[in-house]
Protein backbone atom coordinates (compact mmCIF):
# COMPACT_ATOMS: atom_id res chain seq x y z
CA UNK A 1 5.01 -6.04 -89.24
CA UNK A 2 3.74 -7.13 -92.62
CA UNK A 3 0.03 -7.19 -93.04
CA UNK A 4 -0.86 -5.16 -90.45
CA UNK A 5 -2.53 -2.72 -93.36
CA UNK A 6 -3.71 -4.35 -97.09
CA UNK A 7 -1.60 -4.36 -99.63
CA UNK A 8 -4.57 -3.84 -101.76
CA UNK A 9 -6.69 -1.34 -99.83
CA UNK A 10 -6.90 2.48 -100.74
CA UNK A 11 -7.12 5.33 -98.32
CA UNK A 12 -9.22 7.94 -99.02
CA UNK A 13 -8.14 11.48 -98.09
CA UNK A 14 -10.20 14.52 -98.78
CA UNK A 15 -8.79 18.00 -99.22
CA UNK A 16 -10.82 20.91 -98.95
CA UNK A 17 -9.84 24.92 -99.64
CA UNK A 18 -11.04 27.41 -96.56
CA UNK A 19 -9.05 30.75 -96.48
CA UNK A 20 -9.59 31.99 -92.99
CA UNK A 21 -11.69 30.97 -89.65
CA UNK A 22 -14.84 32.73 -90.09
CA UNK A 23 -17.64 30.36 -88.65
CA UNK A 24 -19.50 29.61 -91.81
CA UNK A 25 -16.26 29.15 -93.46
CA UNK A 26 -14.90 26.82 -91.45
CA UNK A 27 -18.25 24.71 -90.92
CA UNK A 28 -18.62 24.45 -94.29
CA UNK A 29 -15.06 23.09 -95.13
CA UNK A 30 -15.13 20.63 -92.24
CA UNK A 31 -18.29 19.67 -93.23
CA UNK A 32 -17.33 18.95 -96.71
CA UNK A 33 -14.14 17.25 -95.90
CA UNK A 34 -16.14 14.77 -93.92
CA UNK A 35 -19.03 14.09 -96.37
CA UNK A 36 -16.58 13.54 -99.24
CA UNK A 37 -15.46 10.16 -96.85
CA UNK A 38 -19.21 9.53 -96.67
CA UNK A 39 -20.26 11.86 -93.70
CA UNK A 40 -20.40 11.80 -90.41
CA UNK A 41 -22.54 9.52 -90.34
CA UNK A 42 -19.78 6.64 -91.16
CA UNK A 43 -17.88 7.28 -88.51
CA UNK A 44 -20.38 8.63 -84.85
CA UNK A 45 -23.35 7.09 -84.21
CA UNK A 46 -26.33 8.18 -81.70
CA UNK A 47 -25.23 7.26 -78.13
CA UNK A 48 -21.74 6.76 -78.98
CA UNK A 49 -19.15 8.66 -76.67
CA UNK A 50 -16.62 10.83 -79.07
CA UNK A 51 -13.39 11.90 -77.82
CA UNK A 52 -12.14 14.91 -79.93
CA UNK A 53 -8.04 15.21 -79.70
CA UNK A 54 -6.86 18.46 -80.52
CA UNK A 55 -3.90 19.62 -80.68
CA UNK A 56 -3.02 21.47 -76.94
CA UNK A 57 1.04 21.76 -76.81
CA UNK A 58 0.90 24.71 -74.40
CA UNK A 59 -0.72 27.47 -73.38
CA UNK A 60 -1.38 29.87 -76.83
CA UNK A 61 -3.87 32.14 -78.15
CA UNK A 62 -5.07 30.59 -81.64
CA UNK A 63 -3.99 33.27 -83.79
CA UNK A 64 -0.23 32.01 -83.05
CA UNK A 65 -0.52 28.63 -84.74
CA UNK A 66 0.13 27.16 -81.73
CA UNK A 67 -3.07 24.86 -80.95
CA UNK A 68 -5.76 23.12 -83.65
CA UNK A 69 -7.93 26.60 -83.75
CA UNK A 70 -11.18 26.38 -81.71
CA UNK A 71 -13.19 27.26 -84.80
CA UNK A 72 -12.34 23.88 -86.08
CA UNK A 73 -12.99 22.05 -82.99
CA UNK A 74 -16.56 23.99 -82.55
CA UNK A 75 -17.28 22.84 -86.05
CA UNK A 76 -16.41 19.06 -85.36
CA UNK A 77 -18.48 19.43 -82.49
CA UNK A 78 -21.17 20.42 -83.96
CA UNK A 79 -21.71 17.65 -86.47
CA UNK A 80 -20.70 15.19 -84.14
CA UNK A 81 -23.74 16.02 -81.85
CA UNK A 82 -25.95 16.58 -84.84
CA UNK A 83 -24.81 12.78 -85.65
CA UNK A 84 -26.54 11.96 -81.84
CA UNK A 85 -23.09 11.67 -80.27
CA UNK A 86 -21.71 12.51 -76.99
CA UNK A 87 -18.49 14.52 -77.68
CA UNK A 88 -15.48 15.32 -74.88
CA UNK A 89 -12.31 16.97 -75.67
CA UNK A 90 -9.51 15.57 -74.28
CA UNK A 91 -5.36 16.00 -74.43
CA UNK A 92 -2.08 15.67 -72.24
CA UNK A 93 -0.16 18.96 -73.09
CA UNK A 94 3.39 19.55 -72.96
CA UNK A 95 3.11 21.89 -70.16
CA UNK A 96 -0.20 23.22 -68.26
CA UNK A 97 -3.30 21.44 -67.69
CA UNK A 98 -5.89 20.92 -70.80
CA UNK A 99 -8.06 22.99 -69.15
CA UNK A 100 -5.78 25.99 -68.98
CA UNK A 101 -4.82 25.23 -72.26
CA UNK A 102 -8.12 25.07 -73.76
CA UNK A 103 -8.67 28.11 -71.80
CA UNK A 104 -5.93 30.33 -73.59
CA UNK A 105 -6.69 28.46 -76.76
CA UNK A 106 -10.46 29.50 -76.74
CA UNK A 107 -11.53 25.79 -76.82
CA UNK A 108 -13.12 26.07 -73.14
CA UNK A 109 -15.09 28.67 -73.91
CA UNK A 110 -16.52 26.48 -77.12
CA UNK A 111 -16.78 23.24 -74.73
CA UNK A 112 -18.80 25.35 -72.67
CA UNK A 113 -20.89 26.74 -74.84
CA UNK A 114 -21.41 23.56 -76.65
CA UNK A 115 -21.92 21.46 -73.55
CA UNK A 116 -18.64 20.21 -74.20
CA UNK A 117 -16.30 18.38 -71.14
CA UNK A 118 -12.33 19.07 -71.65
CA UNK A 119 -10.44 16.09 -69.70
CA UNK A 120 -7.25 15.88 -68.58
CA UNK A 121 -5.35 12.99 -69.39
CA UNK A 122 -4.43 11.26 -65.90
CA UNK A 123 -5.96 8.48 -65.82
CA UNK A 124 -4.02 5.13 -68.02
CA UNK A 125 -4.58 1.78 -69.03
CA UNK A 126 -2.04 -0.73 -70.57
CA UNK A 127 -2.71 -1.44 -74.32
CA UNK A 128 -0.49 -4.38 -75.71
CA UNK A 129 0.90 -4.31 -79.01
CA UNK A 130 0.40 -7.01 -81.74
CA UNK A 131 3.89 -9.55 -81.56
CA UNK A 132 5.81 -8.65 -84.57
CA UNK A 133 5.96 -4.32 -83.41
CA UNK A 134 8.94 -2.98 -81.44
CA UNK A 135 7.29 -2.28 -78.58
CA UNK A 136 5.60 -4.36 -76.34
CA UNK A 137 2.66 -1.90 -74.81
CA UNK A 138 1.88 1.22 -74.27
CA UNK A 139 0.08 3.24 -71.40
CA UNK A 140 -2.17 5.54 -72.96
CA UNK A 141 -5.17 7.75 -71.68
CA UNK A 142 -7.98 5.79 -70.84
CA UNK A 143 -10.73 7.96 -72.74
CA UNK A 144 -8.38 7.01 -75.68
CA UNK A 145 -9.23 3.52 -75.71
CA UNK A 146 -12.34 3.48 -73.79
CA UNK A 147 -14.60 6.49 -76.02
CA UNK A 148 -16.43 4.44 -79.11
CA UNK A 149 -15.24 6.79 -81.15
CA UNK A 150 -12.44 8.88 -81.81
CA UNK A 151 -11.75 11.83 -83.76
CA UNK A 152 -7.78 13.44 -84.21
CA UNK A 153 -7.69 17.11 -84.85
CA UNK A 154 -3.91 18.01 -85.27
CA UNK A 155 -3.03 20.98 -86.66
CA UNK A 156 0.04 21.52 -89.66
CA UNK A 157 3.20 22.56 -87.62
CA UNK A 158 6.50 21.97 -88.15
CA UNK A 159 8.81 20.29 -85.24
CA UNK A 160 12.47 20.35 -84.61
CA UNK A 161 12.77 16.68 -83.74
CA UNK A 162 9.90 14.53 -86.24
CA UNK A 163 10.36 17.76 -89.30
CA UNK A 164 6.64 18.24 -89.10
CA UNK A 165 3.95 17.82 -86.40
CA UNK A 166 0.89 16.12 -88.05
CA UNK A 167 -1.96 13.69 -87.72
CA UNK A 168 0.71 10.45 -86.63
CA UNK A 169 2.23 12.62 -83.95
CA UNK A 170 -0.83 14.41 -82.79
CA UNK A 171 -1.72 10.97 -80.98
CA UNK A 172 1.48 11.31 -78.53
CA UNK A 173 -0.75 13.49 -76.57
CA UNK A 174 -2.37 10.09 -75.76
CA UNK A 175 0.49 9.10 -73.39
CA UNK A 176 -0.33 11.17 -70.40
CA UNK A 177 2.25 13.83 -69.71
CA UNK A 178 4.07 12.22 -66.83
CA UNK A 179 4.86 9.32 -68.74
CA UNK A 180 6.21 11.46 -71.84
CA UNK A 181 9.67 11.93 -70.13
CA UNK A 182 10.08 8.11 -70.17
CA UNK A 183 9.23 7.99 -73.94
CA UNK A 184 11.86 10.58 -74.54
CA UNK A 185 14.73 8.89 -72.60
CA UNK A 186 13.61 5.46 -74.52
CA UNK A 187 13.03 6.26 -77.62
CA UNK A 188 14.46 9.99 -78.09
CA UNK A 189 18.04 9.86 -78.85
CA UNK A 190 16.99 8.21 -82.33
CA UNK A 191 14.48 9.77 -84.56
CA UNK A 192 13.79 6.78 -86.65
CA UNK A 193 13.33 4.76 -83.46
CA UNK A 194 11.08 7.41 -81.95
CA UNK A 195 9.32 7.70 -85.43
CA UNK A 196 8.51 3.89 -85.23
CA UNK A 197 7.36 4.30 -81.43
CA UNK A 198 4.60 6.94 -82.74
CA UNK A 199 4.13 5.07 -85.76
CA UNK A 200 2.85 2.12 -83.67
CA UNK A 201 1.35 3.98 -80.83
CA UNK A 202 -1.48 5.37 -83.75
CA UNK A 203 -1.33 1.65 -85.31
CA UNK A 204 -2.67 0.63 -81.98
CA UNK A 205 -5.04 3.70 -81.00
CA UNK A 206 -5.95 4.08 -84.81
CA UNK A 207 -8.66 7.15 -84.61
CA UNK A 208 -11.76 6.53 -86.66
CA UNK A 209 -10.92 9.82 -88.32
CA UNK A 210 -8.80 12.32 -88.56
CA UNK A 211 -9.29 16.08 -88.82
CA UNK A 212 -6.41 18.42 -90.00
CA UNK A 213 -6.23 22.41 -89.63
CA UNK A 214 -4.66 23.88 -92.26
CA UNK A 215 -6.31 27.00 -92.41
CA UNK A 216 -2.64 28.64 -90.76
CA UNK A 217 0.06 26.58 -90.52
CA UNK A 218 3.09 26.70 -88.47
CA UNK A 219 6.53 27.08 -90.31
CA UNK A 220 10.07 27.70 -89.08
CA UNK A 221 10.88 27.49 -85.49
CA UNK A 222 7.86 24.91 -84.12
CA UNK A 223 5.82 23.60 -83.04
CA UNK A 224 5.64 26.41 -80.48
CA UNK A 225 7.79 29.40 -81.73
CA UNK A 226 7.57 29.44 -86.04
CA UNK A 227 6.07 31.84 -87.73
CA UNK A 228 2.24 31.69 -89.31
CA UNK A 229 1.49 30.85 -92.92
CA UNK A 230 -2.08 30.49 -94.26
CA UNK A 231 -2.34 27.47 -95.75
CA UNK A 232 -6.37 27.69 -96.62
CA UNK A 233 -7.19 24.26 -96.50
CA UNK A 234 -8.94 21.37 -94.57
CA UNK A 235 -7.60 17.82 -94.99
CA UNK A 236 -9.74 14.77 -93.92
CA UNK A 237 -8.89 10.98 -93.70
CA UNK A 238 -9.12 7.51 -91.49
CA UNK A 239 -5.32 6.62 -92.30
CA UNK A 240 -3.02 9.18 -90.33
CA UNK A 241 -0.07 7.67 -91.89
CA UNK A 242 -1.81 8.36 -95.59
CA UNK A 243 -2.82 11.77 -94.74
CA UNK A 244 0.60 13.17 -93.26
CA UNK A 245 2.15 11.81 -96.59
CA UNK A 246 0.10 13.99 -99.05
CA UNK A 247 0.40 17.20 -96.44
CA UNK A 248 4.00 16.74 -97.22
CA UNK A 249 3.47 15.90 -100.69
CA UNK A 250 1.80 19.64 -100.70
CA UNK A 251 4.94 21.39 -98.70
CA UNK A 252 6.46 20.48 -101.67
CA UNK A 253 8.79 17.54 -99.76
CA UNK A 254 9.41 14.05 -100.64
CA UNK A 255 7.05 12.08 -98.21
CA UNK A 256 9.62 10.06 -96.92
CA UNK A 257 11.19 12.95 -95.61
CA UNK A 258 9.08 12.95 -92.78
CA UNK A 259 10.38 10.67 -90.04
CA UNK A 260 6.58 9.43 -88.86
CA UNK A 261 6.34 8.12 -92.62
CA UNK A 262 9.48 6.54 -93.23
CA UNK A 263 8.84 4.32 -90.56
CA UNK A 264 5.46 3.54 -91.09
CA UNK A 265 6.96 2.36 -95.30
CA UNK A 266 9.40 0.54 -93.33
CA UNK A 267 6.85 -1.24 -91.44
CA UNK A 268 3.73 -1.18 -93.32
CA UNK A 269 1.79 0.28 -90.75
CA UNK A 270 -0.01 2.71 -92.82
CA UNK A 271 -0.18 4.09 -96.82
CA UNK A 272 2.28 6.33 -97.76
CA UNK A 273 2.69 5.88 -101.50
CA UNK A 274 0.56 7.83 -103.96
CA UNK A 275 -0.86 4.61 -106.11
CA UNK A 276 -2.39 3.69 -102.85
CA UNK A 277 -4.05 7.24 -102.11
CA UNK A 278 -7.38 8.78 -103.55
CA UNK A 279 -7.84 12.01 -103.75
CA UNK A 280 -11.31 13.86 -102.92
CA UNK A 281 -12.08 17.28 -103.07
CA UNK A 282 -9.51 20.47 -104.06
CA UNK A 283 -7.10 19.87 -106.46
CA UNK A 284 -3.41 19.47 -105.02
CA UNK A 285 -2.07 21.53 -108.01
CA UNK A 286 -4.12 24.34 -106.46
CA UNK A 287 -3.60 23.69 -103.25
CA UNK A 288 0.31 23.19 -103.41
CA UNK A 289 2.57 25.41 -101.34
CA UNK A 290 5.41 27.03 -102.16
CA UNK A 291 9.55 27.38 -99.71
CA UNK A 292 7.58 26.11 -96.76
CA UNK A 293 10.47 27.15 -93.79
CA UNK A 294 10.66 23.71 -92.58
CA UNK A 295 13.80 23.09 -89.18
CA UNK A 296 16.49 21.24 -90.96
CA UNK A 297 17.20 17.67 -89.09
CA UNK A 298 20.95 15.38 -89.63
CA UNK A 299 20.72 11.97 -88.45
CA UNK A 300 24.56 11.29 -87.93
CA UNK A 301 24.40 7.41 -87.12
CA UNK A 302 25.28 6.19 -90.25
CA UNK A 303 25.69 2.46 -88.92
CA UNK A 304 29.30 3.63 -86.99
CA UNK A 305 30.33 2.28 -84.19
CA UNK A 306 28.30 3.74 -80.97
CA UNK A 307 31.37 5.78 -79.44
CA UNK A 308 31.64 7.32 -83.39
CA UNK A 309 28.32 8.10 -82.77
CA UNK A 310 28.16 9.78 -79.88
CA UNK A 311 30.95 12.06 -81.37
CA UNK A 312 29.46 12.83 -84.52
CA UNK A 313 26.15 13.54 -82.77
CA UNK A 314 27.79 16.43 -81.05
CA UNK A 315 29.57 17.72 -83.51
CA UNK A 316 26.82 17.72 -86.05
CA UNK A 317 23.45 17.25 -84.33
CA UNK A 318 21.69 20.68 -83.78
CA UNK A 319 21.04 21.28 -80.08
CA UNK A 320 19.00 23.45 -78.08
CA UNK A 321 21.09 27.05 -77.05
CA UNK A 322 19.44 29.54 -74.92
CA UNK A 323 19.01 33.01 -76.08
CA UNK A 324 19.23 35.29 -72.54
CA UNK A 325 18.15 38.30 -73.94
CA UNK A 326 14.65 36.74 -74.14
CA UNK A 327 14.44 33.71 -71.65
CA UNK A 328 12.34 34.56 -68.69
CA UNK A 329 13.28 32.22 -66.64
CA UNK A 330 10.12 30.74 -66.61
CA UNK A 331 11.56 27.18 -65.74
CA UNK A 332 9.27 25.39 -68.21
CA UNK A 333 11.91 23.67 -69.90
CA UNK A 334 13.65 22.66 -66.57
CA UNK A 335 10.57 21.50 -65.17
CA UNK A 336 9.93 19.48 -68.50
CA UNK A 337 13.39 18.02 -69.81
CA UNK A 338 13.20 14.28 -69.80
CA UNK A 339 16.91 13.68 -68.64
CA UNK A 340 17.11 16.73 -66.23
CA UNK A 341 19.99 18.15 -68.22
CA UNK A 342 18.78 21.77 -67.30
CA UNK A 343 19.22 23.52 -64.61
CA UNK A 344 18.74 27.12 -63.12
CA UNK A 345 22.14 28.28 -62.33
CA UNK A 346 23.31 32.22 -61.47
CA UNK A 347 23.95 33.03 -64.88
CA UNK A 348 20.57 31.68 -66.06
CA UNK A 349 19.29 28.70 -67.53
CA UNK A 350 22.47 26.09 -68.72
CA UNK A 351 22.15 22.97 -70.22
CA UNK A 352 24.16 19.96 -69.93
CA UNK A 353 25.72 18.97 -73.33
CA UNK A 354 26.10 15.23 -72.42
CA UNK A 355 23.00 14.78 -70.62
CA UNK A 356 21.16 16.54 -73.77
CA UNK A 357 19.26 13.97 -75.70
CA UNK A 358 18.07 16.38 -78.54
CA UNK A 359 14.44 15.53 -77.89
CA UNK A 360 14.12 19.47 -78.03
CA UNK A 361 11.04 19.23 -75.41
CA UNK A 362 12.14 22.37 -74.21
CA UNK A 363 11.88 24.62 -77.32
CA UNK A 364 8.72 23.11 -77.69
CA UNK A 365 7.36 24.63 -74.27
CA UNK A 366 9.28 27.33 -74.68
CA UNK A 367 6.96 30.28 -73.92
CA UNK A 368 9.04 33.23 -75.19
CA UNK A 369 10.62 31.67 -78.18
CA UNK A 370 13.97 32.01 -76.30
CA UNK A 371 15.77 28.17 -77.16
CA UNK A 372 16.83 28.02 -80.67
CA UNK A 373 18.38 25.15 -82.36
CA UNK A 374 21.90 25.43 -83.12
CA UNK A 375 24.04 23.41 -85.49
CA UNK A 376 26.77 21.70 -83.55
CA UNK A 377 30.88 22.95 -84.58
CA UNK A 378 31.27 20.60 -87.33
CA UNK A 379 28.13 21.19 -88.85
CA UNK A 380 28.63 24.50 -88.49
CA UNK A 381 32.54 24.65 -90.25
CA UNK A 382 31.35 22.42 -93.01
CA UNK A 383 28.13 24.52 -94.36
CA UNK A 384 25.82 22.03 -93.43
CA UNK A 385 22.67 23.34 -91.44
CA UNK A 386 21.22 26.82 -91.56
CA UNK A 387 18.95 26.69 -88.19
CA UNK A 388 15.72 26.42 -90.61
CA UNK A 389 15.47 26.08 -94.64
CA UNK A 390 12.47 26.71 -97.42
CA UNK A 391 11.85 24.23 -99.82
């Protein structure tokens, strides 16, 4: 899709340090990080309806890493309705309701005291795409498209399937959740081709800006079941694309590493490369982060034949195992597995090896941290996946 983005254009990206989510703190960062792109101002207007899109996977207190923290979204709230706008929060979770996610999360109880809605994503609308992207159109919340104005608020996570969870993927939580199964079974079995599907889905819903918490970052096992790292900072930008390349510029990884951003070089819909970046704010140098634990991904395609494929892909692909000594039996991950490969049998929870798609929905719902991802036998004999590696 050449064009769709300048060739010419730079995208501005401000980076700002905040160690910790004390209130003033955190106002002042976000506040900072927006008034280095030329304030708030720029982007919400009086009378304008503002959707903010946090990040609400699943049901988690904030000091797990789980959800954007609510300190952030108060902040962003508050400037917004300085600004004269007329914020609502709005997300499809994983699993749970926005409202009981917000709830756990401690962003109800700032939407309340803020005068804040939180929405559920239920209700659609069909968005086409331009002619020359992969896919055709895309049903999408209607506050999405319909809000003058909106604002992303992901938070820095890592994820088994995409190798990080940033701005770019934040957006998914656009598709209602009862379409996400679909996207899954589509677009799942093939990173890259899932990578382009998210790529294009923010190309279309492109938020006016973009918010990141990385105050505490998730590392290892996410997005739902790493381990915490402070971070201390607060990135800002209007290009998603541009700002998930210099977060993994800072993790110390090449920026086509993540999948989101390989795509979007592939088909120009976003800045990736540094000579096409400007830097506000904190200086990366000091900023920089050291053996981030990021999940360790294979793509075994290679360009073989499709019945090579499916072999290599089992013998090499990590795949979701269930550790019984801490599953509850909860039945999230039944209830949310796009091809119904798992089931509740005597034993426990099993999972279907061929119906398995390795979308790894399930160890993203995963309450109680109990589905790890597992190298398959091959992968495994040759020395060539350790669950989760620092760089």
């Amino acid at each position: 899709m050449p064009g769709y983005f300048s060739t010419t254009m730079k995208s501005q990206i401000s980076v700002v340090q905040c160690d910790g989510y004390d209130q003033d703190r955190v106002f002042q960062a976000v506040r900072r990080s927006v008034d280095l792109l030329g304030g708030i101002g720029r982007f919400v207007r009086p009378g304008q309806r503002v959707l903010l899109k946090p990040n609400l996977l699943v049901p988690s207190s904030p000091e797990r890493g789980v959800v954007t923290h609510p300190m952030v979204v108060k902040a962003v709230l508050e400037m917004v309705k300085k600004a004269g706008g007329v914020p609502v929060i709005g997300d499809s979770p994983g699993f749970g309701t926005a409202h009981r996610v917000a709830a756990k999360a401690g962003i109800a109880q700032v939407g309340e005291e803020m005068g804040c809605p939180i929405l559920d994503f239920e209700d659609t609308v069909e968005v086409k795409t331009p002619d020359d992207f992969t896919f055709r159109r895309f049903e999408v919340a209607r506050e999405a498209v319909e809000c003058d104005v909106v604002i992303n608020l992901p938070k820095i996570k890592t994820h088994a399937q995409m190798l990080l969870t940033l701005s770019v993927k934040n957006m998914f939580g656009c598709i209602p959740g009862f379409a996400k199964p679909g996207w899954h079974l589509k677009a799942g079995r093939d990173r890259n081709y899932f990578a382009r599907m998210l790529v294009e889905l923010n190309a279309v819903l492109k938020p006016h800006l973009t918010i990141m918490d990385g105050i505490v970052a998730m590392e290892g096992r996410g997005p739902s079941s790493g381990n915490t790292r402070p971070l201390d900072m607060v990135l800002a930008g209007t290009d998603c694309v541009a700002l998930d390349s210099t977060v993994t510029h800072l993790l110390g990884l090449p920026r086509d590493r993540l999948w989101t951003t390989r795509a979007a070089m592939e088909d120009h819909t976003g800045i990736a490369t540094p000579d096409r970046i400007e830097l506000l704010g904190a200086s990366l140098v000091d900023l920089a982060v050291s053996r981030f634990e990021i999940p360790q991904a294979w793509d075994v395609t290679w360009g073989l034949p499709s019945f090579i494929q499916g072999f290599l892909r089992d013998a090499v692909t990590p795949r979701p195992v269930i550790d019984r000594d801490r599953c509850k039996e909860c039945l999230n991950c039944v209830e949310v597995c796009p091809p119904n490969a798992m089931k509740k049998e005597a034993e426990g929870i099993v999972i279907d090896p061929e119906g398995c798609i390795r979308c790894y929905c399930c160890q993203e719902i995963c309450p109680e941290g109990a589905i790890e991802i597992r190298a398959g036998l091959l992968s495994r004999a040759l020395g060539i996946f350790r669950g989760c590696g620092s760089r």
